[in-house]
Protein backbone atom coordinates (compact mmCIF):
# COMPACT_ATOMS: atom_id res chain seq x y z
CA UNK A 1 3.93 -2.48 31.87
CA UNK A 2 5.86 -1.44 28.81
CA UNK A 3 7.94 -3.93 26.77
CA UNK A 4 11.15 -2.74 25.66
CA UNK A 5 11.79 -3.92 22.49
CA UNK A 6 15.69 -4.40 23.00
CA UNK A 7 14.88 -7.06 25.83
CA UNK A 8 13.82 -9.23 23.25
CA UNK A 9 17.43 -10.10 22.09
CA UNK A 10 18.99 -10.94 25.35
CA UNK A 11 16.52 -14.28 24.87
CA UNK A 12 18.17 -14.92 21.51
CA UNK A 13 19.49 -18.43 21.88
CA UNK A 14 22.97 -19.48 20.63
CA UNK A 15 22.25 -21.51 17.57
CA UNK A 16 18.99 -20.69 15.30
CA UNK A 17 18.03 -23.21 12.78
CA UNK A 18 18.95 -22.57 9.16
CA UNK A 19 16.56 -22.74 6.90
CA UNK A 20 16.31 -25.93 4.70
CA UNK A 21 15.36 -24.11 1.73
CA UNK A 22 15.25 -20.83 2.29
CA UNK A 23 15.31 -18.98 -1.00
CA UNK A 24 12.84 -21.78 -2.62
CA UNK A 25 9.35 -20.07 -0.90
CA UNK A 26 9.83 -16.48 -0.25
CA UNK A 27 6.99 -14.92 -1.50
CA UNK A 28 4.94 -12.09 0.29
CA UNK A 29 1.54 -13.73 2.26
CA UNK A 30 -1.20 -11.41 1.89
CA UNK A 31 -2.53 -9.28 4.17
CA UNK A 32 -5.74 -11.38 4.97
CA UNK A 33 -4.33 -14.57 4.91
CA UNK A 34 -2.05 -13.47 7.23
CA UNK A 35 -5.02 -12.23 9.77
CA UNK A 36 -6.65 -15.78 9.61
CA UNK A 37 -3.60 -17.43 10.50
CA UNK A 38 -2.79 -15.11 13.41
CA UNK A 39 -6.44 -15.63 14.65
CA UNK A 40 -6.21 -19.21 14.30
CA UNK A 41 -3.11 -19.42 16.58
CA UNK A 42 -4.80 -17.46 19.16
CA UNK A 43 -7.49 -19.51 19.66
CA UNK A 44 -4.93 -22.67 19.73
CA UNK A 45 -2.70 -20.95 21.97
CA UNK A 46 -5.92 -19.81 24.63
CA UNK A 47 -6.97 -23.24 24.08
CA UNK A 48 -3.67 -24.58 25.80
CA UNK A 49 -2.09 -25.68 22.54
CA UNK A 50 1.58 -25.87 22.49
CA UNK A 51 2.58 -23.40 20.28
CA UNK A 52 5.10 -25.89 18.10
CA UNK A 53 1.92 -27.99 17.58
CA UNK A 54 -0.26 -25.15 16.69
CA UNK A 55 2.46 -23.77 14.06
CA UNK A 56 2.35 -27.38 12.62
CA UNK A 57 -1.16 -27.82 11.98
CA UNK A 58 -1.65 -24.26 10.55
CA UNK A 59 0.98 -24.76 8.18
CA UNK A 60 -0.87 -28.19 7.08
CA UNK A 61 -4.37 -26.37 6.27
CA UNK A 62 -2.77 -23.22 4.83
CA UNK A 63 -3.07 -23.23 0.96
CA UNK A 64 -0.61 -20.73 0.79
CA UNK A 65 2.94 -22.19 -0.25
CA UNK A 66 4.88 -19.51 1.25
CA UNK A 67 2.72 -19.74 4.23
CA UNK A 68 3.05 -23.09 4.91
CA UNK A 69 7.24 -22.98 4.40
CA UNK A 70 7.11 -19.83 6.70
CA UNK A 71 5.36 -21.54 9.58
CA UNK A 72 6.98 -25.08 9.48
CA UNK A 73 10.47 -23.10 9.85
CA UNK A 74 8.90 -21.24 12.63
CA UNK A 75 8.29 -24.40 14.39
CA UNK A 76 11.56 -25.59 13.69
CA UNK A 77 13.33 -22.66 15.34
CA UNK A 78 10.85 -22.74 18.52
CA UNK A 79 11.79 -26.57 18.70
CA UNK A 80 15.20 -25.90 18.74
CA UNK A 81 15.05 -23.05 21.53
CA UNK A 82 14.16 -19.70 19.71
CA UNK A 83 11.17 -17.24 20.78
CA UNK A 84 7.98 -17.17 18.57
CA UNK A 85 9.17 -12.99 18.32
CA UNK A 86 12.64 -13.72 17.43
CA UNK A 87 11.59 -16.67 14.55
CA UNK A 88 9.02 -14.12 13.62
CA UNK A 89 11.86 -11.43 13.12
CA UNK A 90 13.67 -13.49 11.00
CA UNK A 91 11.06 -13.93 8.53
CA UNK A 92 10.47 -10.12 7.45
CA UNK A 93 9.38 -10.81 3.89
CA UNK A 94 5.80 -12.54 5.52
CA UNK A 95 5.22 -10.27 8.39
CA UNK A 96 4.80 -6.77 8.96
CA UNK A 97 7.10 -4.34 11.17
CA UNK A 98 4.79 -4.75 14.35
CA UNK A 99 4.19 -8.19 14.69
CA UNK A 100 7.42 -8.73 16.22
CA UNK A 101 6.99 -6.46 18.66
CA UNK A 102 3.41 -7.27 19.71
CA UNK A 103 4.68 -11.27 19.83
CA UNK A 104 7.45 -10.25 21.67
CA UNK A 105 5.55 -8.42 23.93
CA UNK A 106 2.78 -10.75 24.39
CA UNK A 107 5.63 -13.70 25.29
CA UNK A 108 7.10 -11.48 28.32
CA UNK A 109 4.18 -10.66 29.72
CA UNK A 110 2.68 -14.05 29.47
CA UNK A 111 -0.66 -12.76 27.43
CA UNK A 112 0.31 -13.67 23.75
CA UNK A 113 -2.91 -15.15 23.08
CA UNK A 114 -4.16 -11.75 23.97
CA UNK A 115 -1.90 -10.14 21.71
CA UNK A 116 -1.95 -12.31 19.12
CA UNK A 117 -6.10 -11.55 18.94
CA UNK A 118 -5.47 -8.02 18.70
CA UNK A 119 -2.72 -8.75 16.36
CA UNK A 120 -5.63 -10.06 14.06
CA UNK A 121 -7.62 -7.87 14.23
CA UNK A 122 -5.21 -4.75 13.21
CA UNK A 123 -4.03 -7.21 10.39
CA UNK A 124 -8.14 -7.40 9.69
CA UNK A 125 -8.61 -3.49 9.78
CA UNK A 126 -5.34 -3.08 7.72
CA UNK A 127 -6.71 -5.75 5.03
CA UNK A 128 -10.02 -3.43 4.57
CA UNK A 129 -8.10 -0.13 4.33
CA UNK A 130 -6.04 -1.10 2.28
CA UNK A 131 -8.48 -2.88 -0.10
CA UNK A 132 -10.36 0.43 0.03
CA UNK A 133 -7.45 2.46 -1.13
CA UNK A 134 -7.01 0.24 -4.31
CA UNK A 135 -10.33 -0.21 -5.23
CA UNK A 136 -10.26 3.97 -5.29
CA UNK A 137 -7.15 3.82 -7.47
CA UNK A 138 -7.83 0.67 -9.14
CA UNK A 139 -10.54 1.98 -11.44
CA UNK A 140 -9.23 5.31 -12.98
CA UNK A 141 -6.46 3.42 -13.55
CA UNK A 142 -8.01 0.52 -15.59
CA UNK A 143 -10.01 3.37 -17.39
CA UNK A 144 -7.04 5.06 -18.51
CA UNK A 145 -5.04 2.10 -19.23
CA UNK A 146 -7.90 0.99 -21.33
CA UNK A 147 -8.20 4.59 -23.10
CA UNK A 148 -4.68 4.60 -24.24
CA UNK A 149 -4.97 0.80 -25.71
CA UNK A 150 -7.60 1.27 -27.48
CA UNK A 151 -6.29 4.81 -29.07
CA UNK A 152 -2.89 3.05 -29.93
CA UNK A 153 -4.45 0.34 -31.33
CA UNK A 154 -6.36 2.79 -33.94
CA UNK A 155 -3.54 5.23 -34.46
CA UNK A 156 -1.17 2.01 -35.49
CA UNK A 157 -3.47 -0.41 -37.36
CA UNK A 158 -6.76 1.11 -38.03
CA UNK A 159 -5.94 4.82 -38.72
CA UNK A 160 -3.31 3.73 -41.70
CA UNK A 161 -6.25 1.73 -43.57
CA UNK A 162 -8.63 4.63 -43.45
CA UNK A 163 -5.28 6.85 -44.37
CA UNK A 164 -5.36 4.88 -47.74
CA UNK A 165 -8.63 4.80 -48.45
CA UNK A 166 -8.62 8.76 -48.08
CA UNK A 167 -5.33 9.31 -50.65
CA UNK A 168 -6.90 7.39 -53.36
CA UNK A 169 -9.65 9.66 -53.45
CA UNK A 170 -7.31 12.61 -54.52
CA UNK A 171 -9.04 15.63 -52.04
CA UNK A 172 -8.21 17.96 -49.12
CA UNK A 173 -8.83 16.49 -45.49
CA UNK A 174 -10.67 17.86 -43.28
CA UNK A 175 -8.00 19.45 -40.35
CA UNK A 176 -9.04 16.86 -37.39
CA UNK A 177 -8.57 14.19 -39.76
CA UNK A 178 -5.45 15.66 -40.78
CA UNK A 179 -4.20 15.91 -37.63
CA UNK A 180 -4.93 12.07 -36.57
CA UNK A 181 -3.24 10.93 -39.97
CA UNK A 182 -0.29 12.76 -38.82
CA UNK A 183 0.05 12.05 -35.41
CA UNK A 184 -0.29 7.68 -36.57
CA UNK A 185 2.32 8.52 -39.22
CA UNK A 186 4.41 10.02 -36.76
CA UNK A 187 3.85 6.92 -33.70
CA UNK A 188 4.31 4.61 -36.34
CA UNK A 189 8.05 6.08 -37.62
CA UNK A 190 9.12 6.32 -34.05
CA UNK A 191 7.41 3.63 -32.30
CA UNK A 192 10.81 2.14 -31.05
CA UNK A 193 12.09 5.32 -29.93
CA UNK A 194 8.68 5.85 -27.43
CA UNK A 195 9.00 2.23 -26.68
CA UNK A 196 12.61 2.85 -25.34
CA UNK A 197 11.47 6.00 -23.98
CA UNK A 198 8.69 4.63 -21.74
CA UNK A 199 11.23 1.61 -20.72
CA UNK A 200 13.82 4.02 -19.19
CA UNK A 201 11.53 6.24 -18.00
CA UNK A 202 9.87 3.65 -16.07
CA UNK A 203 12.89 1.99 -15.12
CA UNK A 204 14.25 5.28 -13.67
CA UNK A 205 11.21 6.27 -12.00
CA UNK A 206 11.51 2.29 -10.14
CA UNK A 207 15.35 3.21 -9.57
CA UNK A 208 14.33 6.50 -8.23
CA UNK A 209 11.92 4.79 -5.78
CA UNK A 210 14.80 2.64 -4.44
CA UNK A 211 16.51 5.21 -2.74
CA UNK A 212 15.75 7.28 0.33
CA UNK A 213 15.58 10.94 -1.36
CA UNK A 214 13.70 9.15 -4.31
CA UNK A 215 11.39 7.67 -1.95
CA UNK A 216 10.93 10.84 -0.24
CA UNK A 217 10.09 12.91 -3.15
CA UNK A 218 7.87 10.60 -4.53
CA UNK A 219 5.42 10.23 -1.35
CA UNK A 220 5.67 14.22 -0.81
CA UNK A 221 4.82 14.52 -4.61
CA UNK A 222 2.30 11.75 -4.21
CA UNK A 223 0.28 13.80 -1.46
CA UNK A 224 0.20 16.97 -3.87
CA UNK A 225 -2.26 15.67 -5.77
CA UNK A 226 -5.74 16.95 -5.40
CA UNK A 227 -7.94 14.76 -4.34
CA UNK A 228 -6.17 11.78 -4.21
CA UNK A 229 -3.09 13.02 -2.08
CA UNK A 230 -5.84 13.99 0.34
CA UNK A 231 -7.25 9.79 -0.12
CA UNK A 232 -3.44 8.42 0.24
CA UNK A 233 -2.23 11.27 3.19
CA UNK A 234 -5.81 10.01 5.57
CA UNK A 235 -4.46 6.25 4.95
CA UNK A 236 -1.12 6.72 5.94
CA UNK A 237 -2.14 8.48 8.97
CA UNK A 238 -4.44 6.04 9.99
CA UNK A 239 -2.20 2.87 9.65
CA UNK A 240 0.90 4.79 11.40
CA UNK A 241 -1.89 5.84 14.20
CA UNK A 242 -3.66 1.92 14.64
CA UNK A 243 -0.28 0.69 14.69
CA UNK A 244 0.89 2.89 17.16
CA UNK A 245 -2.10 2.61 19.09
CA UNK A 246 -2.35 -1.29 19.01
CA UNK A 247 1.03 -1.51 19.99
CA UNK A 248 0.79 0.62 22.86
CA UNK A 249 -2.17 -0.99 24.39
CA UNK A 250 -0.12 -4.14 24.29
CA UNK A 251 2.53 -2.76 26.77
CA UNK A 252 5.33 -1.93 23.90
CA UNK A 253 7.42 1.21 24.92
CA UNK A 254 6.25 4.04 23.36
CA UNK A 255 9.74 4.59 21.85
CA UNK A 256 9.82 1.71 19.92
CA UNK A 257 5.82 1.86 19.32
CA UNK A 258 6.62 5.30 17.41
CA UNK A 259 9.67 3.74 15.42
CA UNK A 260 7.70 0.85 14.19
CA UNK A 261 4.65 2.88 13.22
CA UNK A 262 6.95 4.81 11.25
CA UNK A 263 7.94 1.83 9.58
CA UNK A 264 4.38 0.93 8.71
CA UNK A 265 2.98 4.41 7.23
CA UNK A 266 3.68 3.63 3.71
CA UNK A 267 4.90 7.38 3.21
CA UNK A 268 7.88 8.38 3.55
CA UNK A 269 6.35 12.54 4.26
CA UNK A 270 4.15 10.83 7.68
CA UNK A 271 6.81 8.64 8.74
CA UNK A 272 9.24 11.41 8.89
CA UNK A 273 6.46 13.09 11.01
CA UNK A 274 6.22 9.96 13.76
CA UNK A 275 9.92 9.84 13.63
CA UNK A 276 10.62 13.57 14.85
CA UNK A 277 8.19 13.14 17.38
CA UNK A 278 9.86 9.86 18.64
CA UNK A 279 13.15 11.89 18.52
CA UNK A 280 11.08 14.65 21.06
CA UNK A 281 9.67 12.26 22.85
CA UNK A 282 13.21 10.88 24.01
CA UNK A 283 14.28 14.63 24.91
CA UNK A 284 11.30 14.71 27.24
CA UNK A 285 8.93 16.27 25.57
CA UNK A 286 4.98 15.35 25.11
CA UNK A 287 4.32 13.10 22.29
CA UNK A 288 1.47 15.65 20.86
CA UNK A 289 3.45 18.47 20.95
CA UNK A 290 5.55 17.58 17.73
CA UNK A 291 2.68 15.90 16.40
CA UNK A 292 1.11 19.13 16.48
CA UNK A 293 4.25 20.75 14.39
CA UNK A 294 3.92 18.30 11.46
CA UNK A 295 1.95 19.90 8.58
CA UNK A 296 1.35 16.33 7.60
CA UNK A 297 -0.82 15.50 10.54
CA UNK A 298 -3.98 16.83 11.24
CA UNK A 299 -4.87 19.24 14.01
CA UNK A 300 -7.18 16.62 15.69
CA UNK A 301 -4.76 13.80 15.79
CA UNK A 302 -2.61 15.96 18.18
CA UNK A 303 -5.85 17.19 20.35
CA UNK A 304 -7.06 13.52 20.64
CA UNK A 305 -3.23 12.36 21.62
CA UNK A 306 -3.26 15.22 24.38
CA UNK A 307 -6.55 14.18 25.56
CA UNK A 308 -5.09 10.31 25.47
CA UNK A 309 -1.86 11.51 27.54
CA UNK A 310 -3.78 13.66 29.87
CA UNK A 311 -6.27 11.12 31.16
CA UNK A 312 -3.72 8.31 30.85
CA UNK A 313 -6.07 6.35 27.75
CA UNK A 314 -3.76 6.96 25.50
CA UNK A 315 -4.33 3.48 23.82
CA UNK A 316 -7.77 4.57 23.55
CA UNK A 317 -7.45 7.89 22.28
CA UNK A 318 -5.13 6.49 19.07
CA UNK A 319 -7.67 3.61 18.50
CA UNK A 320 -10.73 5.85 18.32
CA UNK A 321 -7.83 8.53 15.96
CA UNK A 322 -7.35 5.54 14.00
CA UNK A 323 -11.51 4.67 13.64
CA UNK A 324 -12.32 7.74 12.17
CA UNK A 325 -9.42 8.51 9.86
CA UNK A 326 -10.57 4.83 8.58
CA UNK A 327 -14.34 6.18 8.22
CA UNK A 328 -12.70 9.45 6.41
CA UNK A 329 -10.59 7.07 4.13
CA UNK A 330 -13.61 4.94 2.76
CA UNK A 331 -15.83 8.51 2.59
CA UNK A 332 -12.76 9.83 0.46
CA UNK A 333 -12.62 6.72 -1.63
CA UNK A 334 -16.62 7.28 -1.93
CA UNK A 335 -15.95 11.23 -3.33
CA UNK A 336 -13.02 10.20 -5.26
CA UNK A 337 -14.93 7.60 -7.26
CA UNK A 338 -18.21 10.08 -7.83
CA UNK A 339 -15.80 12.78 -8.91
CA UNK A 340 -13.54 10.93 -11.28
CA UNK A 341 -16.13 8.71 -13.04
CA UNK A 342 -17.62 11.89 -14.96
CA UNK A 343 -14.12 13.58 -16.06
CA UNK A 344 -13.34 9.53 -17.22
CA UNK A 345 -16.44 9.17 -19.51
CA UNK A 346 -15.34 12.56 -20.66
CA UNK A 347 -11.61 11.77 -20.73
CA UNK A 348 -12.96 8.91 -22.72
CA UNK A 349 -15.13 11.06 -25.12
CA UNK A 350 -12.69 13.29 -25.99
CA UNK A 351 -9.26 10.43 -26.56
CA UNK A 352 -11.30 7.81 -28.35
CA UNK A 353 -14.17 9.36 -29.39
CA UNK A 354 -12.61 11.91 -31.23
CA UNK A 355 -10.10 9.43 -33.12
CA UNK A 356 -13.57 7.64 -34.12
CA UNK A 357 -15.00 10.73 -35.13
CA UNK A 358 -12.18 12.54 -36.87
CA UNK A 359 -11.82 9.40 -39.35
CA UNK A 360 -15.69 9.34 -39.97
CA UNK A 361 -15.66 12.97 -40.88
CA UNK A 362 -14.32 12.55 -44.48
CA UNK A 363 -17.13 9.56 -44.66
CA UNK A 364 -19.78 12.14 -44.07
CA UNK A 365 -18.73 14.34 -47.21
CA UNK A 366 -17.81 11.22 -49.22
CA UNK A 367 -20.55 12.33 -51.73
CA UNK A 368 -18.99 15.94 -52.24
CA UNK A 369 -15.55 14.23 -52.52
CA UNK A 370 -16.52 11.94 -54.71
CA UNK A 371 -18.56 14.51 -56.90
């Protein structure tokens, strides 16, 4: 039976308990930690637990501060009357879009053990996508990063030195030498004005990504890029399409199972896509048929989703959607990595090899120079 979302709020109690502190441990919990926790408190809550009890001795074991805040005020606020989905609400910051829902969903229809397993292991598969995505991006961009240390590092302090040494000797340059003296002369006379470039660039670029349209045009920029727009576009779908899946096979309405997995794409271009179909959807029309319309979401998605709403598995279909667009994630991640690392030793060659090489080049005619 499907769980209307809204039905969780006629529980609401009338008094919540404020929290003691509530500003003093808000940090984000990550991803993982998160999944043990949840796992944990399905096995005490299938084990008969009370649930108060449970939250207690989690929150004891948990090395995570914020963690351990998070769950003590969650047993607070069941103590005092609240639903495990409505403290859960409340506490945004620690968990993700969904787990509401699933809680919530898992309390009505007395299975939140149940739930709260499956709950893990999406958390689990979420954990490993995600740490495939940055490992993918976290390399190039350590390699670059490095690249343009090391080459401001020369063209400030190193590249002057040589400069001097090459003046006193009274004769013409050769041109990439030339061009490396200038370019450090040049940093070095403006190095506050990049510095306060850079700064408001990057703060407008974090503005930018504050609002909506900024938000918007960076993801639909973001999935223009070869390669990696494919990497980022196949994550996105995947997490929108677990959620969405994991939600419906616990018995949330598939209204409020779109909205939420729009919530958790992490791009503003796919969300848009799982938010026009929720918007068909509620004028009666088939969820894969606006799927289908998206540019954003592959062909497949929409056959396997027709397939799913034709036999009635449609909890199935999106998990098994969801499965593969994981497999094609890490495989992408795999052919990102073997294509960049070549252009990076190159990108390398060329940024700091050729600073190295363009000072060395008067050293290698020293004798006609000094002759």
């Amino acid at each position: 039976m499907a769980v209307d979302v809204s039905q969780l709020r006629s529980l609401e109690p009338s008094e919540t308990v404020a929290p003691a502190d509530a500003s003093r441990w808000r940090r984000r919990v990550g991803i993982r930690t998160l999944a043990v926790t949840t796992r944990q408190l399905a096995v005490m809550v299938g084990a008969g637990l009370p649930i108060v009890h449970g939250l207690h001795l989690l929150a004891e074991q948990t090395e995570s501060r914020a963690l351990r805040w998070t769950l003590r005020d969650l047993a607070q606020r069941l103590a005092a009357g609240s639903t495990l989905a409505q403290a859960v609400e409340i506490h945004s910051d620690v968990f993700p879009p969904l787990y509401a829902s699933l809680v919530g969903a898992g309390e009505l229809a007395g299975v939140l053990d149940a739930v709260l397993h499956r709950l893990a292991a999406h958390l689990e598969q979420s954990a490993r996508l995600r740490r495939t995505v940055l490992g993918a991006l976290a390399y190039p961009a350590c390699v670059v990063a490095a690249a343009f240390a090391v080459s401001g590092v020369l063209l400030v302090w190193v590249v002057p030195v040589f400069a001097g040494v090459f003046a006193s000797f009274g004769a013409e340059l050769p041109a990439p030498t030339r061009i490396v003296v200038e370019l450090s002369a040049s940093l070095r006379a403006h190095a506050l004005l990049l510095a306060t470039a850079v700064l408001v660039g990057t703060a407008a670029l974090i503005f930018a990504g504050t609002t909506p349209a900024g938000r918007k045009l960076r993801d639909r920029w973001v999935l223009r890029i070869p390669v990696l727009g494919d990497l980022l576009a196949k994550a996105a779908v995947a997490r929108a399409i677990r959620t969405l899946g994991t939600l419906v096979a616990s018995g949330v309405a598939i209204l409020d199972a779109l909205d939420v997995a729009a919530r958790t794409a992490g791009n503003g271009v796919i969300a848009d896509a799982f938010s026009g179909a929720r918007t068909s959807l509620a004028r009666g029309r088939s969820l894969s048929e606006p799927l289908g319309e998206s540019r954003t979401i592959p062909p497949m998605v929409r056959q396997m989703v027709a397939a799913g709403e034709a036999t009635g598995t449609l909890d199935v279909m999106l998990a098994r959607v969801a499965d593969l667009y994981d497999d094609e994630v890490h495989t992408a991640a795999s052919n990102l990595l073997a294509l960049l690392e070549p252009m990076l030793m190159l990108f390398l060659g060329v940024v700091v090899g050729g600073l190295v090489i363009s000072m060395y080049l008067p050293i290698f005619r020293l004798g006609a120079v000094l002759g």
